[in-house]
PDB file of N, CA and C in Angstrom:
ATOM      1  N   UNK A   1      21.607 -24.613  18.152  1.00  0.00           N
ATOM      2  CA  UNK A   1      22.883 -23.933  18.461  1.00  0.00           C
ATOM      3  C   UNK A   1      23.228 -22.937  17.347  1.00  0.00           C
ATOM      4  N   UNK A   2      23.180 -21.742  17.309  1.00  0.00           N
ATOM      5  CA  UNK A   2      23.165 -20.496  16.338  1.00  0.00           C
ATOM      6  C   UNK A   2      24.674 -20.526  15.933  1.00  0.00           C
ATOM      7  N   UNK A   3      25.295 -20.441  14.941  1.00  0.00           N
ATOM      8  CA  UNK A   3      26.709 -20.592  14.777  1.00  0.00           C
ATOM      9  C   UNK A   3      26.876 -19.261  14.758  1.00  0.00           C
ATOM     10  N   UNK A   4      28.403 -18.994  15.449  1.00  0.00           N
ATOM     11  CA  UNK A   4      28.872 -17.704  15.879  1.00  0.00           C
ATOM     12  C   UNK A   4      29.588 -16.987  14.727  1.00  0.00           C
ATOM     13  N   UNK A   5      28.651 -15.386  14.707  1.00  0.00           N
ATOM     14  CA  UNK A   5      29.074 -14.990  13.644  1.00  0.00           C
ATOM     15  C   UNK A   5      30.842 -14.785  13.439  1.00  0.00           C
ATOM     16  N   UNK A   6      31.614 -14.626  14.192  1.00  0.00           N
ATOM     17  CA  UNK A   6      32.539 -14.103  14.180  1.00  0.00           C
ATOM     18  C   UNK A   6      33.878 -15.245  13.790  1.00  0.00           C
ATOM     19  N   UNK A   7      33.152 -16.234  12.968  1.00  0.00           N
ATOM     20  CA  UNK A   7      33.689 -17.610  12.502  1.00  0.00           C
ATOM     21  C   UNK A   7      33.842 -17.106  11.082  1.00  0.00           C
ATOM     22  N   UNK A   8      33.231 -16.205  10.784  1.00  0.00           N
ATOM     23  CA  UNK A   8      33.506 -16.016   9.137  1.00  0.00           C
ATOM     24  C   UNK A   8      33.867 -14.884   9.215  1.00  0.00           C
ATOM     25  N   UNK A   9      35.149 -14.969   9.146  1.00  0.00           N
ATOM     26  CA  UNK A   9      35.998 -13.422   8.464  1.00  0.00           C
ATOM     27  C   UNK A   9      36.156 -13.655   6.971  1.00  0.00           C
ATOM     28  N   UNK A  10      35.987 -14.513   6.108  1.00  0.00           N
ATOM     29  CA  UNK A  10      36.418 -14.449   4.859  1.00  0.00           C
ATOM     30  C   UNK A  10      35.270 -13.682   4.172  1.00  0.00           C
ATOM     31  N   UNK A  11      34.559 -13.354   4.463  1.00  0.00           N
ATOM     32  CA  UNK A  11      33.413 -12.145   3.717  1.00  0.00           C
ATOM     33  C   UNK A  11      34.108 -10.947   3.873  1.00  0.00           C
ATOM     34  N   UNK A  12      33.973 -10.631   2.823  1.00  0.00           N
ATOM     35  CA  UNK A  12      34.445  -9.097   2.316  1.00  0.00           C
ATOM     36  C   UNK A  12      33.765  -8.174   2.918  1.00  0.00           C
ATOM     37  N   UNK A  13      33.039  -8.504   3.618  1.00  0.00           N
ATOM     38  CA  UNK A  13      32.279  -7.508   4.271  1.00  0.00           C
ATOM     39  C   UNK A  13      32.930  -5.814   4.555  1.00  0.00           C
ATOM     40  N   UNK A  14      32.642  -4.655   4.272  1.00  0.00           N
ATOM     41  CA  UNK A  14      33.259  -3.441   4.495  1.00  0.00           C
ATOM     42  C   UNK A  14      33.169  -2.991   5.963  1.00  0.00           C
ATOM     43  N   UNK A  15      34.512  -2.745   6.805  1.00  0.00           N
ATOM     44  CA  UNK A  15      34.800  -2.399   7.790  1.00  0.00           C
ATOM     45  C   UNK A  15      34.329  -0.854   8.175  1.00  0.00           C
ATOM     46  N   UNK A  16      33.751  -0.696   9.256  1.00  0.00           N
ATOM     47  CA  UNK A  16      32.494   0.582   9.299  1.00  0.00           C
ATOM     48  C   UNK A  16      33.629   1.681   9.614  1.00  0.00           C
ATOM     49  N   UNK A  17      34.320   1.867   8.189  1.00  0.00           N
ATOM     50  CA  UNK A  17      35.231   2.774   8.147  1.00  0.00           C
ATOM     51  C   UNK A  17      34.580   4.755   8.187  1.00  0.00           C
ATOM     52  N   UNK A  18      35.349   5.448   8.828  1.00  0.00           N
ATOM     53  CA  UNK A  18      34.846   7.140   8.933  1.00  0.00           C
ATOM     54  C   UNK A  18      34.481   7.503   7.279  1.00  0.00           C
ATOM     55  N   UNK A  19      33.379   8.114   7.202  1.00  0.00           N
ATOM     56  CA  UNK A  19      33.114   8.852   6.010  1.00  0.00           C
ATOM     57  C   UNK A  19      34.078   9.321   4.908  1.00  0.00           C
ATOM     58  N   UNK A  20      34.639   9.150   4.034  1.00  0.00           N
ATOM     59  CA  UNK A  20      35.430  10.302   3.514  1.00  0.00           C
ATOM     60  C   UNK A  20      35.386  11.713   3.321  1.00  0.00           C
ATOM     61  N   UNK A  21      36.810  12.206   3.558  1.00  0.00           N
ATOM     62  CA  UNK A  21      36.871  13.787   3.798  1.00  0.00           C
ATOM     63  C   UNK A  21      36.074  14.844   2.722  1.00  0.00           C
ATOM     64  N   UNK A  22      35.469  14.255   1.450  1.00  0.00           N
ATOM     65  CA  UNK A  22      35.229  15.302   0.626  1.00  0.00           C
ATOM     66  C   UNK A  22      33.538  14.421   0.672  1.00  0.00           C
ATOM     67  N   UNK A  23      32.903  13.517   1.895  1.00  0.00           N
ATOM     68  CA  UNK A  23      31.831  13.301   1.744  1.00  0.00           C
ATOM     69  C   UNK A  23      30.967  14.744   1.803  1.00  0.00           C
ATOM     70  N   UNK A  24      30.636  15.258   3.174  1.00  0.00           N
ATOM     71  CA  UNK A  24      30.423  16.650   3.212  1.00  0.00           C
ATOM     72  C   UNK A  24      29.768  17.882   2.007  1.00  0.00           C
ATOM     73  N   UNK A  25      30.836  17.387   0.869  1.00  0.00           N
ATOM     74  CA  UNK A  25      30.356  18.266   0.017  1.00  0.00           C
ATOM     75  C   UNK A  25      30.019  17.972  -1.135  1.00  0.00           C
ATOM     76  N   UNK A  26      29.597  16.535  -0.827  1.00  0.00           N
ATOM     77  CA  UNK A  26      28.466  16.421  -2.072  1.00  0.00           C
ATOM     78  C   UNK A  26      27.522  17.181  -2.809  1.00  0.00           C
ATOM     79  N   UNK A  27      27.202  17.865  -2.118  1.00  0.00           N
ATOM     80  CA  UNK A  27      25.935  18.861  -2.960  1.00  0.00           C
ATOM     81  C   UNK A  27      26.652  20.085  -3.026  1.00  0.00           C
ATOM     82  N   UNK A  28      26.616  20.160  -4.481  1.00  0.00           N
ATOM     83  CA  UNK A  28      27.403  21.108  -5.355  1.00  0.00           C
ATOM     84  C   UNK A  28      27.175  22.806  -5.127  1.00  0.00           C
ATOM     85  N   UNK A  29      27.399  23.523  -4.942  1.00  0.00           N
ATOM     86  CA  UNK A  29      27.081  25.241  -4.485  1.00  0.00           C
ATOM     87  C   UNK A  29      26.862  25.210  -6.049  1.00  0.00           C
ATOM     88  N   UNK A  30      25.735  26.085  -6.051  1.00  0.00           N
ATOM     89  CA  UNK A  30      25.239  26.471  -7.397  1.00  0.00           C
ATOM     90  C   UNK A  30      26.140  27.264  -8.655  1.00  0.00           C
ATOM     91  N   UNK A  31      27.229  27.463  -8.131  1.00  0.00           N
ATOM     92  CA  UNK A  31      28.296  28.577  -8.801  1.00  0.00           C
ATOM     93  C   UNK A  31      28.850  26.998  -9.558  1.00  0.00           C
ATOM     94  N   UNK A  32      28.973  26.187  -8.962  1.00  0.00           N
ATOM     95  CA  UNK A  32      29.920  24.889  -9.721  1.00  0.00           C
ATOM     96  C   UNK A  32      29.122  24.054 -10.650  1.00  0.00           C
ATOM     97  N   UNK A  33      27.941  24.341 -10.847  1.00  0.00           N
ATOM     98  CA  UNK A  33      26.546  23.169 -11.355  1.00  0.00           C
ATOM     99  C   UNK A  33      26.833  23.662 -12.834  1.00  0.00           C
ATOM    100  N   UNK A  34      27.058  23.109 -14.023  1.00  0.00           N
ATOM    101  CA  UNK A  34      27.423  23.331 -15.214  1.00  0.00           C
ATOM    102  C   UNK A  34      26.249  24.321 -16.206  1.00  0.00           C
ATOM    103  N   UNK A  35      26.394  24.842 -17.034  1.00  0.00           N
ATOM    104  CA  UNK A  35      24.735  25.735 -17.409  1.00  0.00           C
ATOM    105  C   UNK A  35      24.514  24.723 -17.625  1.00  0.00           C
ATOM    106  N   UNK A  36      22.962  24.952 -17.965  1.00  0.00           N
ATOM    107  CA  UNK A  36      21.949  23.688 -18.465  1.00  0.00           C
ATOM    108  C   UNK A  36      21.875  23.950 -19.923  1.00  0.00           C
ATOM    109  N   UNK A  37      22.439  24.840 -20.679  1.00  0.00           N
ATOM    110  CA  UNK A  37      22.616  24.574 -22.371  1.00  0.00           C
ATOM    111  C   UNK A  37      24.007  23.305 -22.161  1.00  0.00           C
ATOM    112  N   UNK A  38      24.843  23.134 -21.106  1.00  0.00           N
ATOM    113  CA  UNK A  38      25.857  22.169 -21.662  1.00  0.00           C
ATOM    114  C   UNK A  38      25.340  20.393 -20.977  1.00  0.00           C
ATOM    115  N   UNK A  39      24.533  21.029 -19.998  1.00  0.00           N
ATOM    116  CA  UNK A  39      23.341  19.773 -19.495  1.00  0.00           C
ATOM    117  C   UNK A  39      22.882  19.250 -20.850  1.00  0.00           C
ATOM    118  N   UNK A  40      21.510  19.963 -21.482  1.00  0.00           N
ATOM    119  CA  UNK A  40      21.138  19.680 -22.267  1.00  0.00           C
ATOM    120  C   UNK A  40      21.792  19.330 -23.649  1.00  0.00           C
ATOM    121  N   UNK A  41      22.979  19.660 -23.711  1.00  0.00           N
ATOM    122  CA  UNK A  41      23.755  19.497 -24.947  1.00  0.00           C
ATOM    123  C   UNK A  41      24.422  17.759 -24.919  1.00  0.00           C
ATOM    124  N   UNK A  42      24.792  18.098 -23.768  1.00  0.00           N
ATOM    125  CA  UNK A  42      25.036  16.452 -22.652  1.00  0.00           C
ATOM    126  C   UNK A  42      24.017  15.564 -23.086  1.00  0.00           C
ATOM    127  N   UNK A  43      22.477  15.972 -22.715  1.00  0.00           N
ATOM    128  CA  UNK A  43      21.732  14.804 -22.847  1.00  0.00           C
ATOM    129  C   UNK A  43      21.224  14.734 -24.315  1.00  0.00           C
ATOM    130  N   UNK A  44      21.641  15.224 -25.082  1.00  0.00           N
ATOM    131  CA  UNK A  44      21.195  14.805 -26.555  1.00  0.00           C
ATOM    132  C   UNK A  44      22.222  14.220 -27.162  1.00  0.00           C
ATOM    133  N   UNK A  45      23.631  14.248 -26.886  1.00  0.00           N
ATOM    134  CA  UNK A  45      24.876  13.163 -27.230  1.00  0.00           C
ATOM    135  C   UNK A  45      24.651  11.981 -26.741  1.00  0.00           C
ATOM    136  N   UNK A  46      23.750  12.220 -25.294  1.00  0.00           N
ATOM    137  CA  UNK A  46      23.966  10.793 -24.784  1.00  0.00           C
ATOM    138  C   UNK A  46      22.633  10.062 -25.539  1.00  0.00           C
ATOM    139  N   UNK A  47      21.447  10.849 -25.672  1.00  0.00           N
ATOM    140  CA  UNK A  47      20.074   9.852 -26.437  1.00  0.00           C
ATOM    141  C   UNK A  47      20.676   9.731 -28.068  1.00  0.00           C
ATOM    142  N   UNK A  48      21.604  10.580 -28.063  1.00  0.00           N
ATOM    143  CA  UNK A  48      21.981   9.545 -29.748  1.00  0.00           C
ATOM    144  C   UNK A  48      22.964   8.824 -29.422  1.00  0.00           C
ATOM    145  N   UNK A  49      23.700   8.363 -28.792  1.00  0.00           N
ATOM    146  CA  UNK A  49      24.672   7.321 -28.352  1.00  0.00           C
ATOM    147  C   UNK A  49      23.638   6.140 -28.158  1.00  0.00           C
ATOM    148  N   UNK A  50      22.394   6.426 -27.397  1.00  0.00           N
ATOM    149  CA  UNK A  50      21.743   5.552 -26.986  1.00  0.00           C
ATOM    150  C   UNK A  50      20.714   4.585 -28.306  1.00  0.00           C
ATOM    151  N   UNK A  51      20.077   6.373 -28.698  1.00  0.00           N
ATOM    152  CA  UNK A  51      19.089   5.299 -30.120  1.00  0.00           C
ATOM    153  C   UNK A  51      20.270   5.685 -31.478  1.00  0.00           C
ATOM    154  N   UNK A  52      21.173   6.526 -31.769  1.00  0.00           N
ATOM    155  CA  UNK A  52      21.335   6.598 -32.767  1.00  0.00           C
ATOM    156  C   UNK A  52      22.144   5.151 -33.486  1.00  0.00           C
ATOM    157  N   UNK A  53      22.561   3.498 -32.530  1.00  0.00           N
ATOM    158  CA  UNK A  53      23.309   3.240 -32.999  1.00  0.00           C
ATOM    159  C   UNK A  53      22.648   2.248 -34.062  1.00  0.00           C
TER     160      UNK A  53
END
């Protein structure tokens, strides 16, 4: 006898709610993408955060 799923509502389970409105524009138009000197400036704060401690 398979127990019926609809016996457990206490799982948090996420309700198959609509996308959000600013899903869409995830991928950034190239005018908004930061230069890559402040990329790269980015990733050398973060590898000494990482080994410098």
């Amino acid at each position: 006898q398979p127990a019926p799923q609809a016996q457990v509502p206490q799982e948090p389970t996420a309700p198959q709610e609509p996308a959000p409105p600013d899903q869409p524009q995830a991928p950034a138009p190239e005018e908004k993408k930061p230069p890559l000197k402040q990329l790269e400036r980015d990733l050398k704060k973060g590898l000494k955060g990482l080994f410098g401690r």
